[in-house]
Protein backbone atom coordinates (compact mmCIF):
# COMPACT_ATOMS: atom_id res chain seq x y z
CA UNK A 1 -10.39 -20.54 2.53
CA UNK A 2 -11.17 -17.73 0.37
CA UNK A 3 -14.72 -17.21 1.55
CA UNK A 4 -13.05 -17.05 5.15
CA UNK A 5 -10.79 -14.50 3.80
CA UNK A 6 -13.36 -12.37 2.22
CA UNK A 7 -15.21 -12.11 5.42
CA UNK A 8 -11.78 -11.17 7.50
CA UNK A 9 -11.71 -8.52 4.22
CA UNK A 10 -15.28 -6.87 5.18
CA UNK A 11 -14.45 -7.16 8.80
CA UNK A 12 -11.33 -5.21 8.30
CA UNK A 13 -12.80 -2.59 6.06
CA UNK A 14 -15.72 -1.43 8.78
CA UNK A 15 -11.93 0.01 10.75
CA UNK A 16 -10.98 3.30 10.25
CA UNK A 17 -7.06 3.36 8.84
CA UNK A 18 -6.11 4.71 12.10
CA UNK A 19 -7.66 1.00 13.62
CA UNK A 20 -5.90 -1.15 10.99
CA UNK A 21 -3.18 -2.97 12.15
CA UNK A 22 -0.18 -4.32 9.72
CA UNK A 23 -1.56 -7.54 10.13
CA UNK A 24 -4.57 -6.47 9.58
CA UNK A 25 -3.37 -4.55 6.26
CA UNK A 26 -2.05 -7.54 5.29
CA UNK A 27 -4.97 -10.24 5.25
CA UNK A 28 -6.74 -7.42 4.04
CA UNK A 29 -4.66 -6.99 0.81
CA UNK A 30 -4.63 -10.96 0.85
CA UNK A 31 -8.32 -11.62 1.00
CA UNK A 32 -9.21 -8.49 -1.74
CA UNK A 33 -6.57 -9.99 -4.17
CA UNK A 34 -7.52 -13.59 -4.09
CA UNK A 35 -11.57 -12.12 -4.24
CA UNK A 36 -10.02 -10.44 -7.39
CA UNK A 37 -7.95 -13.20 -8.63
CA UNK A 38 -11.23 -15.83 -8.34
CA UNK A 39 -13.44 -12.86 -10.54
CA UNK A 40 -11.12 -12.99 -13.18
CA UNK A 41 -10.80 -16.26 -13.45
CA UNK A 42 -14.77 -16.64 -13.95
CA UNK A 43 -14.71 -13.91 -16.83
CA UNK A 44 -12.13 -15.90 -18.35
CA UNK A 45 -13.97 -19.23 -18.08
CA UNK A 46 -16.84 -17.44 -19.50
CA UNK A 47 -15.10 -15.11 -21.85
CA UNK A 48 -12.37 -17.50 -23.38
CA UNK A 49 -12.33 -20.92 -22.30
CA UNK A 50 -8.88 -22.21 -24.17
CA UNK A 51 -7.39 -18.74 -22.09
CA UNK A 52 -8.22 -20.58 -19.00
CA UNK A 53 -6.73 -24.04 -19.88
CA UNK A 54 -3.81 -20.98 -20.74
CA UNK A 55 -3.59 -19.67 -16.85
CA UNK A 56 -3.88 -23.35 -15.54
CA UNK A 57 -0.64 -24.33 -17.22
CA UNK A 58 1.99 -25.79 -15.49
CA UNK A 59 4.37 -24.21 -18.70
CA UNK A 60 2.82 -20.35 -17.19
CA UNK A 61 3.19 -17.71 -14.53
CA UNK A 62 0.96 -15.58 -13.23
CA UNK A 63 3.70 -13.07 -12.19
CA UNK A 64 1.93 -9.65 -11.00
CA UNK A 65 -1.84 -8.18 -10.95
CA UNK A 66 -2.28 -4.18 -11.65
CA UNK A 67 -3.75 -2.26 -8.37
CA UNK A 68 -4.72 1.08 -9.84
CA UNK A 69 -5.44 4.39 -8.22
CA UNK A 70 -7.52 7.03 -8.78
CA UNK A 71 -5.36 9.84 -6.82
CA UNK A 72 -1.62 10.57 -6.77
CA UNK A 73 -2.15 10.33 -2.50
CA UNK A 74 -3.91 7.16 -2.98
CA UNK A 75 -0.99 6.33 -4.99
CA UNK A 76 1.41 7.24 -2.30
CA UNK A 77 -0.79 5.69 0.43
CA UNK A 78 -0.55 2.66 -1.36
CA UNK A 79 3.40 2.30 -2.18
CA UNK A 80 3.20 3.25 1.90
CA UNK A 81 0.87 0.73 3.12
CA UNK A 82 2.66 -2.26 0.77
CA UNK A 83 6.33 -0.92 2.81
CA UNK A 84 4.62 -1.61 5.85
CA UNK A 85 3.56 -5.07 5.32
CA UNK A 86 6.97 -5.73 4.90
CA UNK A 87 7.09 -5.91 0.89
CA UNK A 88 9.49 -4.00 -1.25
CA UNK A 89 10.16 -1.57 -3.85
CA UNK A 90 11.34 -3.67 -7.09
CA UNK A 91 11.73 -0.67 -9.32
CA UNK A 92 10.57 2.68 -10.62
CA UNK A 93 9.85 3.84 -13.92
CA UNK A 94 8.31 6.61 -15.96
CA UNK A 95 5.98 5.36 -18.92
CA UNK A 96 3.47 7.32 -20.89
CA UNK A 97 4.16 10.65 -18.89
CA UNK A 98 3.83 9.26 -15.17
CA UNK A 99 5.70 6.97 -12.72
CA UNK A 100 4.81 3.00 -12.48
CA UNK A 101 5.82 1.06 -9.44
CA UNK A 102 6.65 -2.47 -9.31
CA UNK A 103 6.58 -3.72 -5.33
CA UNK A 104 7.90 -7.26 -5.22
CA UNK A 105 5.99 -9.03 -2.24
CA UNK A 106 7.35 -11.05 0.44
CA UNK A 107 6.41 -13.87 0.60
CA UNK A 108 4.65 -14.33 -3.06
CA UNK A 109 0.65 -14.85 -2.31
CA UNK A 110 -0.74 -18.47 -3.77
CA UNK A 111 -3.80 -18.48 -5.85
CA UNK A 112 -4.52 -21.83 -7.35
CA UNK A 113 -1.34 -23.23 -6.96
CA UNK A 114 0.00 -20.71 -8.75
CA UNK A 115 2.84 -18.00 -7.02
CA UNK A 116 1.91 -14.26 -7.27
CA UNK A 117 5.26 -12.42 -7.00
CA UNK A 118 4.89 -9.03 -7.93
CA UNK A 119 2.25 -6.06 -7.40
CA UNK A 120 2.20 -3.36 -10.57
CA UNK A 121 0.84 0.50 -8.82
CA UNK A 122 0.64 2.51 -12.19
CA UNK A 123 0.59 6.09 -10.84
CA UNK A 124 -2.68 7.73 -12.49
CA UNK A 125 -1.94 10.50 -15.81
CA UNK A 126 -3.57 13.82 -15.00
CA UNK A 127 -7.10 14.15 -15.93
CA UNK A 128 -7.13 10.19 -16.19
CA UNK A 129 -8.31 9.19 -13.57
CA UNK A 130 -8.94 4.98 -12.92
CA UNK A 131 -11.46 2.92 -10.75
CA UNK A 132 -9.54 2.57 -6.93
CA UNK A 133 -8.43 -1.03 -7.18
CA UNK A 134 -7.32 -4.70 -8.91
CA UNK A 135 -7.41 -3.80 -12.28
CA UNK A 136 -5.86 -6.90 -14.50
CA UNK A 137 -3.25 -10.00 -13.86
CA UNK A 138 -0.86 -10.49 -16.29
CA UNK A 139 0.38 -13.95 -17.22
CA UNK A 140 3.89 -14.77 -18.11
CA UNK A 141 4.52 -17.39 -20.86
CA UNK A 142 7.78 -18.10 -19.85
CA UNK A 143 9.36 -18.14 -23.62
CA UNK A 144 11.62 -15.36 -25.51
CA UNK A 145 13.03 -12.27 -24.37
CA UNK A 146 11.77 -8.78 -22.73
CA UNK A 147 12.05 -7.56 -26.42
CA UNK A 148 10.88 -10.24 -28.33
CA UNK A 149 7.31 -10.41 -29.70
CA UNK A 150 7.18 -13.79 -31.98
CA UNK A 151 6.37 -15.82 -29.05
CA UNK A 152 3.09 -13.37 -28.62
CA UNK A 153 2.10 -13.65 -32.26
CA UNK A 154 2.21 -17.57 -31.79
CA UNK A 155 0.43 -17.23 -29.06
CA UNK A 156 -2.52 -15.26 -30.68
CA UNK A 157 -2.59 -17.58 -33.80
CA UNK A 158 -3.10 -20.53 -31.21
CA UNK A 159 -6.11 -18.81 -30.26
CA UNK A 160 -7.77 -17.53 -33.35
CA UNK A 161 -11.11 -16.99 -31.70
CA UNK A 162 -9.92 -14.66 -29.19
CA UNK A 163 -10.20 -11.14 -29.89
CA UNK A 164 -7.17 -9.95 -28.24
CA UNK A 165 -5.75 -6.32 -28.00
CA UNK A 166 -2.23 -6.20 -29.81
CA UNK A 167 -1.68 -2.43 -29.43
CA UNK A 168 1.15 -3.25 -26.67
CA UNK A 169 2.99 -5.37 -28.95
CA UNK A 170 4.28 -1.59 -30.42
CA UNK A 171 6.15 -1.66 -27.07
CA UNK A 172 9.81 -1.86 -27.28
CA UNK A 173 10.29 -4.08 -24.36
CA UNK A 174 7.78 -6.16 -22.29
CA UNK A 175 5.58 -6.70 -25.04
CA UNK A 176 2.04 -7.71 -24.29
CA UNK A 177 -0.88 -8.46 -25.40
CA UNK A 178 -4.30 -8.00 -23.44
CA UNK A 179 -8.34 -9.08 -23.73
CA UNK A 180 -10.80 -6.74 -21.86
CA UNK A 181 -12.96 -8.91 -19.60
CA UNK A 182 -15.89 -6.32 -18.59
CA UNK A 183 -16.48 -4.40 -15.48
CA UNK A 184 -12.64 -2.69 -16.08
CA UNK A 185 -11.00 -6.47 -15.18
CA UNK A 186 -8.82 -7.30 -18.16
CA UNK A 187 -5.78 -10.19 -18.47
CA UNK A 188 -2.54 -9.86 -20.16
CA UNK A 189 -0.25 -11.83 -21.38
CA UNK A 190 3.33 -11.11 -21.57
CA UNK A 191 6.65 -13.00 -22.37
CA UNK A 192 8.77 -12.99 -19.34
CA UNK A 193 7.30 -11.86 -15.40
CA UNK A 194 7.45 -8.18 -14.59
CA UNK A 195 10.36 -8.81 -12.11
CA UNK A 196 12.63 -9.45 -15.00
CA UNK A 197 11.69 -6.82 -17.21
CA UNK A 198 11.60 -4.59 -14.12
CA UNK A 199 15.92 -5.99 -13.78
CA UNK A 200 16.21 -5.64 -17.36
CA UNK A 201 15.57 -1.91 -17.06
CA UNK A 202 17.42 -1.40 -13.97
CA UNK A 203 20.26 -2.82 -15.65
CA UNK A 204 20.13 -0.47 -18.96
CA UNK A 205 18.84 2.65 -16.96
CA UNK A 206 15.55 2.93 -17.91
CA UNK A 207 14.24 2.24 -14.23
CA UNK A 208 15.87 3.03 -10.91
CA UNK A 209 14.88 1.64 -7.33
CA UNK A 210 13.79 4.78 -5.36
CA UNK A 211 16.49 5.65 -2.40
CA UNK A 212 18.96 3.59 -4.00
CA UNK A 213 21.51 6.52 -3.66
CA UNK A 214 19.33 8.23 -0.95
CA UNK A 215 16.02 7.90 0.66
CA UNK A 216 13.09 9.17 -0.52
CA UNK A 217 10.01 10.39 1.28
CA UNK A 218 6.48 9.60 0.10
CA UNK A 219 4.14 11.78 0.46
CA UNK A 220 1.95 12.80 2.85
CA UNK A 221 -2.06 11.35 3.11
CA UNK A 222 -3.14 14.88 3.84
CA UNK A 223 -2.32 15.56 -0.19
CA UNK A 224 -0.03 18.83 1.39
CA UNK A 225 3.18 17.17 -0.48
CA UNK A 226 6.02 19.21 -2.12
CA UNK A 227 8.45 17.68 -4.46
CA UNK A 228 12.51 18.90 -4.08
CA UNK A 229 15.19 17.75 -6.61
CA UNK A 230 17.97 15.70 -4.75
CA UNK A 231 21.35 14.96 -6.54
CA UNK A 232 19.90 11.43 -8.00
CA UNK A 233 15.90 11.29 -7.29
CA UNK A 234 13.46 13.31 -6.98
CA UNK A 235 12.40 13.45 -2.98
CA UNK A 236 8.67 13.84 -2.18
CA UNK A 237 7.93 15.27 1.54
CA UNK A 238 4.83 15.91 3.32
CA UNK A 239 3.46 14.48 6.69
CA UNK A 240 6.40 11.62 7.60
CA UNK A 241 6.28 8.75 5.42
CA UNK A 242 8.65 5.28 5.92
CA UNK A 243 11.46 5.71 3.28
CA UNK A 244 11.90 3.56 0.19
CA UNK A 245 14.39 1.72 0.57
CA UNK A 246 16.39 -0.12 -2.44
CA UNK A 247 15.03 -3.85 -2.92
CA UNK A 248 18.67 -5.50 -2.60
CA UNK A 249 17.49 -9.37 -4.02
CA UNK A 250 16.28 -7.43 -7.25
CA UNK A 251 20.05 -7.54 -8.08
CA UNK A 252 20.03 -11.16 -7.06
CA UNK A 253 17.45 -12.13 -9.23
CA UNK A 254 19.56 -13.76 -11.96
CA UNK A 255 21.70 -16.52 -10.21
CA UNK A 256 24.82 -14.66 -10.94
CA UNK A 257 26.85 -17.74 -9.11
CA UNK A 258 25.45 -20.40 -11.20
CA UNK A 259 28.53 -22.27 -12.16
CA UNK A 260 26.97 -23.40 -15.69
CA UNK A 261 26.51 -19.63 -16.77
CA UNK A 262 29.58 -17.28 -18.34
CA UNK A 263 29.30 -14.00 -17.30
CA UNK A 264 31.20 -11.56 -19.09
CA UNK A 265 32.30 -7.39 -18.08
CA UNK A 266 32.11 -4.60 -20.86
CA UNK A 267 35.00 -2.76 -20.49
CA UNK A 268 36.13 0.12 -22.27
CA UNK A 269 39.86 0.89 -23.51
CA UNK A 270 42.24 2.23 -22.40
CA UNK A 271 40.73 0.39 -19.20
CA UNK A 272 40.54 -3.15 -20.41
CA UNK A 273 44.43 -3.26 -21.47
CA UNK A 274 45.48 -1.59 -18.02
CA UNK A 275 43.52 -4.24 -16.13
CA UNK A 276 44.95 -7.25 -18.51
CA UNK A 277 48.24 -5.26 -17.75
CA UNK A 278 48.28 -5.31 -13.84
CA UNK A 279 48.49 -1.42 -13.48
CA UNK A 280 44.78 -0.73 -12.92
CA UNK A 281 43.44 -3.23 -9.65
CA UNK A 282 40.21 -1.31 -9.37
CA UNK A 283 37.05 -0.66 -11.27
CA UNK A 284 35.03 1.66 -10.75
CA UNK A 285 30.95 1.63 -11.10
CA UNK A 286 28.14 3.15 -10.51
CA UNK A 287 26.47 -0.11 -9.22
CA UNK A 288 27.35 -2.77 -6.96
CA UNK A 289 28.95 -6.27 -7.66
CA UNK A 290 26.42 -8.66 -7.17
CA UNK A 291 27.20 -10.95 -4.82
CA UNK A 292 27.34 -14.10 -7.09
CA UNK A 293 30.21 -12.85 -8.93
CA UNK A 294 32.20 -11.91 -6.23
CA UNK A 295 35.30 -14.40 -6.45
CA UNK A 296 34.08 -15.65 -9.68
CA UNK A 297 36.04 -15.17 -13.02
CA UNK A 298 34.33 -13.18 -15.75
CA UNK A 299 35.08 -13.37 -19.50
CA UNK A 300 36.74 -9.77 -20.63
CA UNK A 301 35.05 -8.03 -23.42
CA UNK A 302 36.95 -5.19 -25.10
CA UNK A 303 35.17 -2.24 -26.09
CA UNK A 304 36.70 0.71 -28.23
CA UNK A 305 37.63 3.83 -25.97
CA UNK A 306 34.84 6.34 -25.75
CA UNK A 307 35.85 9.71 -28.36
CA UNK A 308 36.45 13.09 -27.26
CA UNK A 309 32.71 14.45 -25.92
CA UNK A 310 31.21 10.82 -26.42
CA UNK A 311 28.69 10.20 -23.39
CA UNK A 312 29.25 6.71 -21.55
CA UNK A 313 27.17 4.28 -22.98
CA UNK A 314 27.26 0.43 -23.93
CA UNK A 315 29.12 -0.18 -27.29
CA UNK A 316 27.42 -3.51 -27.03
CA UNK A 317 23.41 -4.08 -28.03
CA UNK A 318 21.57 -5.95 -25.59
CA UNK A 319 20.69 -8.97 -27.66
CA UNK A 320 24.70 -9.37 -28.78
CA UNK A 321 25.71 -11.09 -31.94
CA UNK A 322 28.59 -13.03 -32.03
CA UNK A 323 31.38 -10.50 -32.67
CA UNK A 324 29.77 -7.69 -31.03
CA UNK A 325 32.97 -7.48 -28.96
CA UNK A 326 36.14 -8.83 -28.25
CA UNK A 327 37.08 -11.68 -25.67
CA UNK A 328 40.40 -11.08 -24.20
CA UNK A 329 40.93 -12.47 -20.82
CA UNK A 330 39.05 -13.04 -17.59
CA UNK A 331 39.18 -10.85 -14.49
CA UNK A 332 38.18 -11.63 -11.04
CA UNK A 333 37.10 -9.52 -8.19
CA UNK A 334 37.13 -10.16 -4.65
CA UNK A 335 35.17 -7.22 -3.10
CA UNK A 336 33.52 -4.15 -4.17
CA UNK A 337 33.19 -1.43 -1.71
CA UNK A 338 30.96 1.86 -2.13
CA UNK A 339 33.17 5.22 -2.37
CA UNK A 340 31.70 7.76 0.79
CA UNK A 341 33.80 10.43 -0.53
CA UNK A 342 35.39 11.96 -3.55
CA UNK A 343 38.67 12.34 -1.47
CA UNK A 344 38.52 8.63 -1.62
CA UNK A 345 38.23 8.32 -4.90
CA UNK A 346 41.27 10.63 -5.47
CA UNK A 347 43.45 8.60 -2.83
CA UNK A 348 42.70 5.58 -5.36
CA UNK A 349 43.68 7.16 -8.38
CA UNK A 350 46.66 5.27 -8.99
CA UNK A 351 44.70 2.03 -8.48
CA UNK A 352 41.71 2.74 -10.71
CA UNK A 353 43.59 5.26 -13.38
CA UNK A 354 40.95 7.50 -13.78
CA UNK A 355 42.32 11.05 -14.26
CA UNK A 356 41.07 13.20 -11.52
CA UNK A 357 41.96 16.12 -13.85
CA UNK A 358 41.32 16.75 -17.57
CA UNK A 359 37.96 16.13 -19.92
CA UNK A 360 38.04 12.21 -18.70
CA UNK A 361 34.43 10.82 -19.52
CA UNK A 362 34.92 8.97 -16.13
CA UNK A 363 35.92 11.31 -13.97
CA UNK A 364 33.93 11.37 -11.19
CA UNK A 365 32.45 14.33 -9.51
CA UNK A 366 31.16 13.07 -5.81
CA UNK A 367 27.66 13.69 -6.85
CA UNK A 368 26.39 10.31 -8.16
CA UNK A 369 27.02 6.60 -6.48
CA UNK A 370 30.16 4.94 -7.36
CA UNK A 371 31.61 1.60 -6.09
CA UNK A 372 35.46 0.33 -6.69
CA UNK A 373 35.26 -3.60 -7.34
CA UNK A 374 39.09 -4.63 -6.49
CA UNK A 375 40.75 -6.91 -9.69
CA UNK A 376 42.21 -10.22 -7.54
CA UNK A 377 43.34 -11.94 -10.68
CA UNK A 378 43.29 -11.51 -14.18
CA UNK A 379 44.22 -14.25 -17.45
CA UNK A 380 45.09 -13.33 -20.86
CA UNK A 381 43.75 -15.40 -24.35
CA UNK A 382 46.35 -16.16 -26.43
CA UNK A 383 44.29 -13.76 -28.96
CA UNK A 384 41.69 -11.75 -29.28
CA UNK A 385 38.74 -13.59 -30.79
CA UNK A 386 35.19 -11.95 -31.29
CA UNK A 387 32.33 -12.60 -28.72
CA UNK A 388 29.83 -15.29 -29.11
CA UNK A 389 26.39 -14.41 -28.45
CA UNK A 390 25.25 -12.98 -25.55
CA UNK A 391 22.74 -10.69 -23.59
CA UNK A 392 22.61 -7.96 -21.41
CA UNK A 393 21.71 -8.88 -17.45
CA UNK A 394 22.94 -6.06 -15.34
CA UNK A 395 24.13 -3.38 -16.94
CA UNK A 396 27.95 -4.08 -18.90
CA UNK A 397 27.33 -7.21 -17.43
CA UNK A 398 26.76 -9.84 -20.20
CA UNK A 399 25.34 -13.14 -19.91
CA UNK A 400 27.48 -15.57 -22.63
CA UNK A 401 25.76 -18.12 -24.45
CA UNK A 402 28.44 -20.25 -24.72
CA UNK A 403 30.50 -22.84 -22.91
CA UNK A 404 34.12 -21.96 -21.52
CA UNK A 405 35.67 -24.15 -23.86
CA UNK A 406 34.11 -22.92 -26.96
CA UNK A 407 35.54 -19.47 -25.73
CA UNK A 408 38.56 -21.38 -25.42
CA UNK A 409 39.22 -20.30 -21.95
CA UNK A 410 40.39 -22.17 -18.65
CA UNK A 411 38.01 -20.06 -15.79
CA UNK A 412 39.43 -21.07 -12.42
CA UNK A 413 43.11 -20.80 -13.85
CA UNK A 414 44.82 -18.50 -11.32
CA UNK A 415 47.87 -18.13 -13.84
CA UNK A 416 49.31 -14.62 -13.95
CA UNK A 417 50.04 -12.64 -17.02
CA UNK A 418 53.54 -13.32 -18.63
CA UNK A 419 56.23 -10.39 -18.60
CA UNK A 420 55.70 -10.16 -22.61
CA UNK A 421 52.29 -8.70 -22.04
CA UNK A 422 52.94 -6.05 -19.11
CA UNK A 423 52.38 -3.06 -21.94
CA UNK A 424 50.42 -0.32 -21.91
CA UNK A 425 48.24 -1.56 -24.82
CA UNK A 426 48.76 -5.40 -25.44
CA UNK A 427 48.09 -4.72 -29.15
CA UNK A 428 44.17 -5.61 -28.78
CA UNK A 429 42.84 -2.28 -29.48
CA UNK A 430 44.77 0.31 -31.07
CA UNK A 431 45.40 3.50 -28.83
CA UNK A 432 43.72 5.74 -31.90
CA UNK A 433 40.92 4.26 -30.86
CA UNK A 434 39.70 1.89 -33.50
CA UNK A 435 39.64 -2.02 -33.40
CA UNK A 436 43.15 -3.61 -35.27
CA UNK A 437 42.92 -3.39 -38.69
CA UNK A 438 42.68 -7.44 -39.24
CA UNK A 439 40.02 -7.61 -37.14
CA UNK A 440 38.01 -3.78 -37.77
CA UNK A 441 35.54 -5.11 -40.32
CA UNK A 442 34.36 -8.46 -38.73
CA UNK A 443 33.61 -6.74 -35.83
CA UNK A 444 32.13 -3.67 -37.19
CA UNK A 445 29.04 -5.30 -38.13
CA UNK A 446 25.99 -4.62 -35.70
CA UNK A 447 28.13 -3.22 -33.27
CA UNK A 448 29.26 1.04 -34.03
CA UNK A 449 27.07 1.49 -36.56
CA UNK A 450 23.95 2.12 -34.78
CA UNK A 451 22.62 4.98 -34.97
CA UNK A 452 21.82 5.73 -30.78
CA UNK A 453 19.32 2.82 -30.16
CA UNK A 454 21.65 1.66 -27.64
CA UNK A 455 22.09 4.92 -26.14
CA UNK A 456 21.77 4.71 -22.40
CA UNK A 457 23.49 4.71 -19.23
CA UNK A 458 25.66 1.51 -18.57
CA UNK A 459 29.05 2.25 -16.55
């Protein structure tokens, strides 16, 4: 089958692009990346036999391969052709001084049994140039975190013979580690597939999907491009181009509605009182609800309320020790609708109690994307207890490693708050600012004293 690919592959390649057909496009990308995919595997046999017995595991992933380019227009052309074929743009990011793509393809392509599900299309650094083409495949083990680099260093020790590259283990997320298999063909090995980490920075702003809060235009194969700065991406125009458009089962790729998972919501105070308190029914953010907790209760964590000239970021880290916040209560949303307009937003104000005047970090200004997810119903604990452990999904969106009745909790009660507790405050966080004195130092550990490392966008 791959033979008869290859030949479809040189058939294809005697057309000029203006002859190439989608389908074509697409069993020609097929046939070159299973050609590649069979290469590797030989150097690996060769190179590293126990690495092969490595890729052949039923325990492993082989989650993306790495098409480089040699050009910024071939890197454009590329992104382009991949659209066309009817696969999408996973995520965007800018590493070592240029942009990396990750296009998530639809349907996965099968080599060896295995499911290919993403294609990496680094774009190349100026006076770097790289051979046109498959470059590497990385293989996912499938154990530990984005951040977490034991699982590598156990992996390396298995295989003492191998002379492996550990420079990328210096990374601070999607640690890897690679051997160089000759004729500029190398395989990596990383914890977790690129699809995750590519989520994982989505959710703690590192990435962004291009044309998630507008289109954006690639540019044009005649290299004639110019670049203009939009409100929230930079838009590329040249000859017409198909738009990116935002890859909507990224968000989806943690089973949010998984009934044995707690999810828990950051929020910050004064917000998290006012919501336990019935006066605030919306929330506003600047990304949508996935679907999967729509209707589904989520544990409230209490952050403190952000200081005078403090920018919005997560109080919380992303690998979250137990106490590194507050549980409180549940919420539950029924629908979350995008705002069009900032008269919209100023309609709702009573609803979401954002000042629209004043030096409010959350005021919003009409400029960026911003969604209201409506509070349906909302329980109170008994007390505030601190947070078990838990990590960062989407965002302030936590996943909870713990069961609802450790956290004590009934999810699925629709009981409403008692009169006693319709206060401003509630007593869980002081209005100064700073956690309740009985509680300030237990929670204090891991959790303000960093100094910025959790520093990025989250609301």
């Amino acid at each position: 089958a791959v033979d008869a690919l290859w030949r479809v592959f040189l058939a294809i390649e005697t057309k000029t692009n203006d002859e190439k057909t989608n389908d074509d496009k697409t069993r020609l990308w097929q046939a070159s990346l299973l050609h590649f995919m069979d290469a590797w595997y030989e150097k690996i046999s060769v190179i590293a036999k126990g690495l092969a017995s490595e890729v052949d595991s039923d325990t492993t992933v082989i989650d993306h391969a790495c098409f480089r380019c040699s050009t910024e227009t071939q890197y454009w052309e590329v992104l382009f052709d991949l659209q066309e074929m009817g696969h999408t743009i996973a995520g965007a990011s800018v590493i070592g001084g240029r942009e990396i793509t990750t296009v998530k393809l639809n349907p996965p392509i099968t080599w060896r049994m295995k499911k290919i599900q993403a294609i990496e299309v680094p774009m190349p650094k100026s006076g770097r140039p790289k051979k046109y083409g498959w470059e590497h495949a990385e293989v996912a083990l499938m154990e530990g975190t984005v951040g977490c680099g034991e699982v590598l260093g156990t992996f390396m020790k298995k295989h003492p013979e191998v002379l492996f590259d550990a420079k990328g283990l210096g990374k601070e997320i999607n640690k890897e580690i690679s051997l160089d298999l000759g004729d500029g063909l190398a395989v990596k090995f990383h914890n977790r597939p690129l699809l995750e980490v590519v989520a994982w920075e989505l959710g703690n702003g590192t990435a962004t999907i291009p044309g998630a809060d507008g289109t954006v235009t690639l540019a044009g194969v005649d290299g004639t491009a110019t670049t203009t700065q939009s409100n929230d991406a930079t838009e590329t125009t040249g000859k017409k181009r198909k738009n990116i458009s935002p890859d909507e089962e990224l968000i989806k790729l943690f089973d949010f509605s998984d009934p044995s998972c707690v999810f828990g919501l950051e929020v910050r105070e004064p917000f998290v009182s006012r919501i336990l308190a019935g006066t605030k029914t919306l929330e506003t953010r600047g990304y949508p609800l996935p679907e999967g907790l729509i209707g589904k209760q989520l544990v409230l964590l209490a952050a403190l309320g952000l200081r005078p000239g403090e920018s919005q970021k997560s109080a919380i880290p992303d690998e979250a020790p137990i106490g590194a916040a507050l549980v409180v209560g549940t919420v539950t949303f029924d629908w979350a609708v995008k705002y069009d307009t900032i008269e919209e937003w100023h309609l709702d104000t009573t609803e979401h109690a954002v000042p629209p005047d004043g030096d409010s970090q959350f005021k919003w200004d009409g400029q960026t994307a911003l969604w209201k997810w409506h509070v349906a119903r909302v329980t109170q604990s008994r007390s505030a207890e601190p947070s078990p452990a838990m990590t960062r999904k989407l965002r302030s969106v936590f996943q909870i490693h713990a069961s609802v009745f450790d956290l004590g909790l009934s999810l699925g009660d629709d009981e409403n708050l008692d009169d006693e507790h319709d206060d401003e405050n509630l007593g869980l966080i002081a209005d100064n600012g700073t956690l309740d004195d009985a509680q300030d130092e237990e929670n204090d550990r891991g959790r303000w004293a960093d100094e910025g490392a959790f520093d990025r966008p989250w609301h």
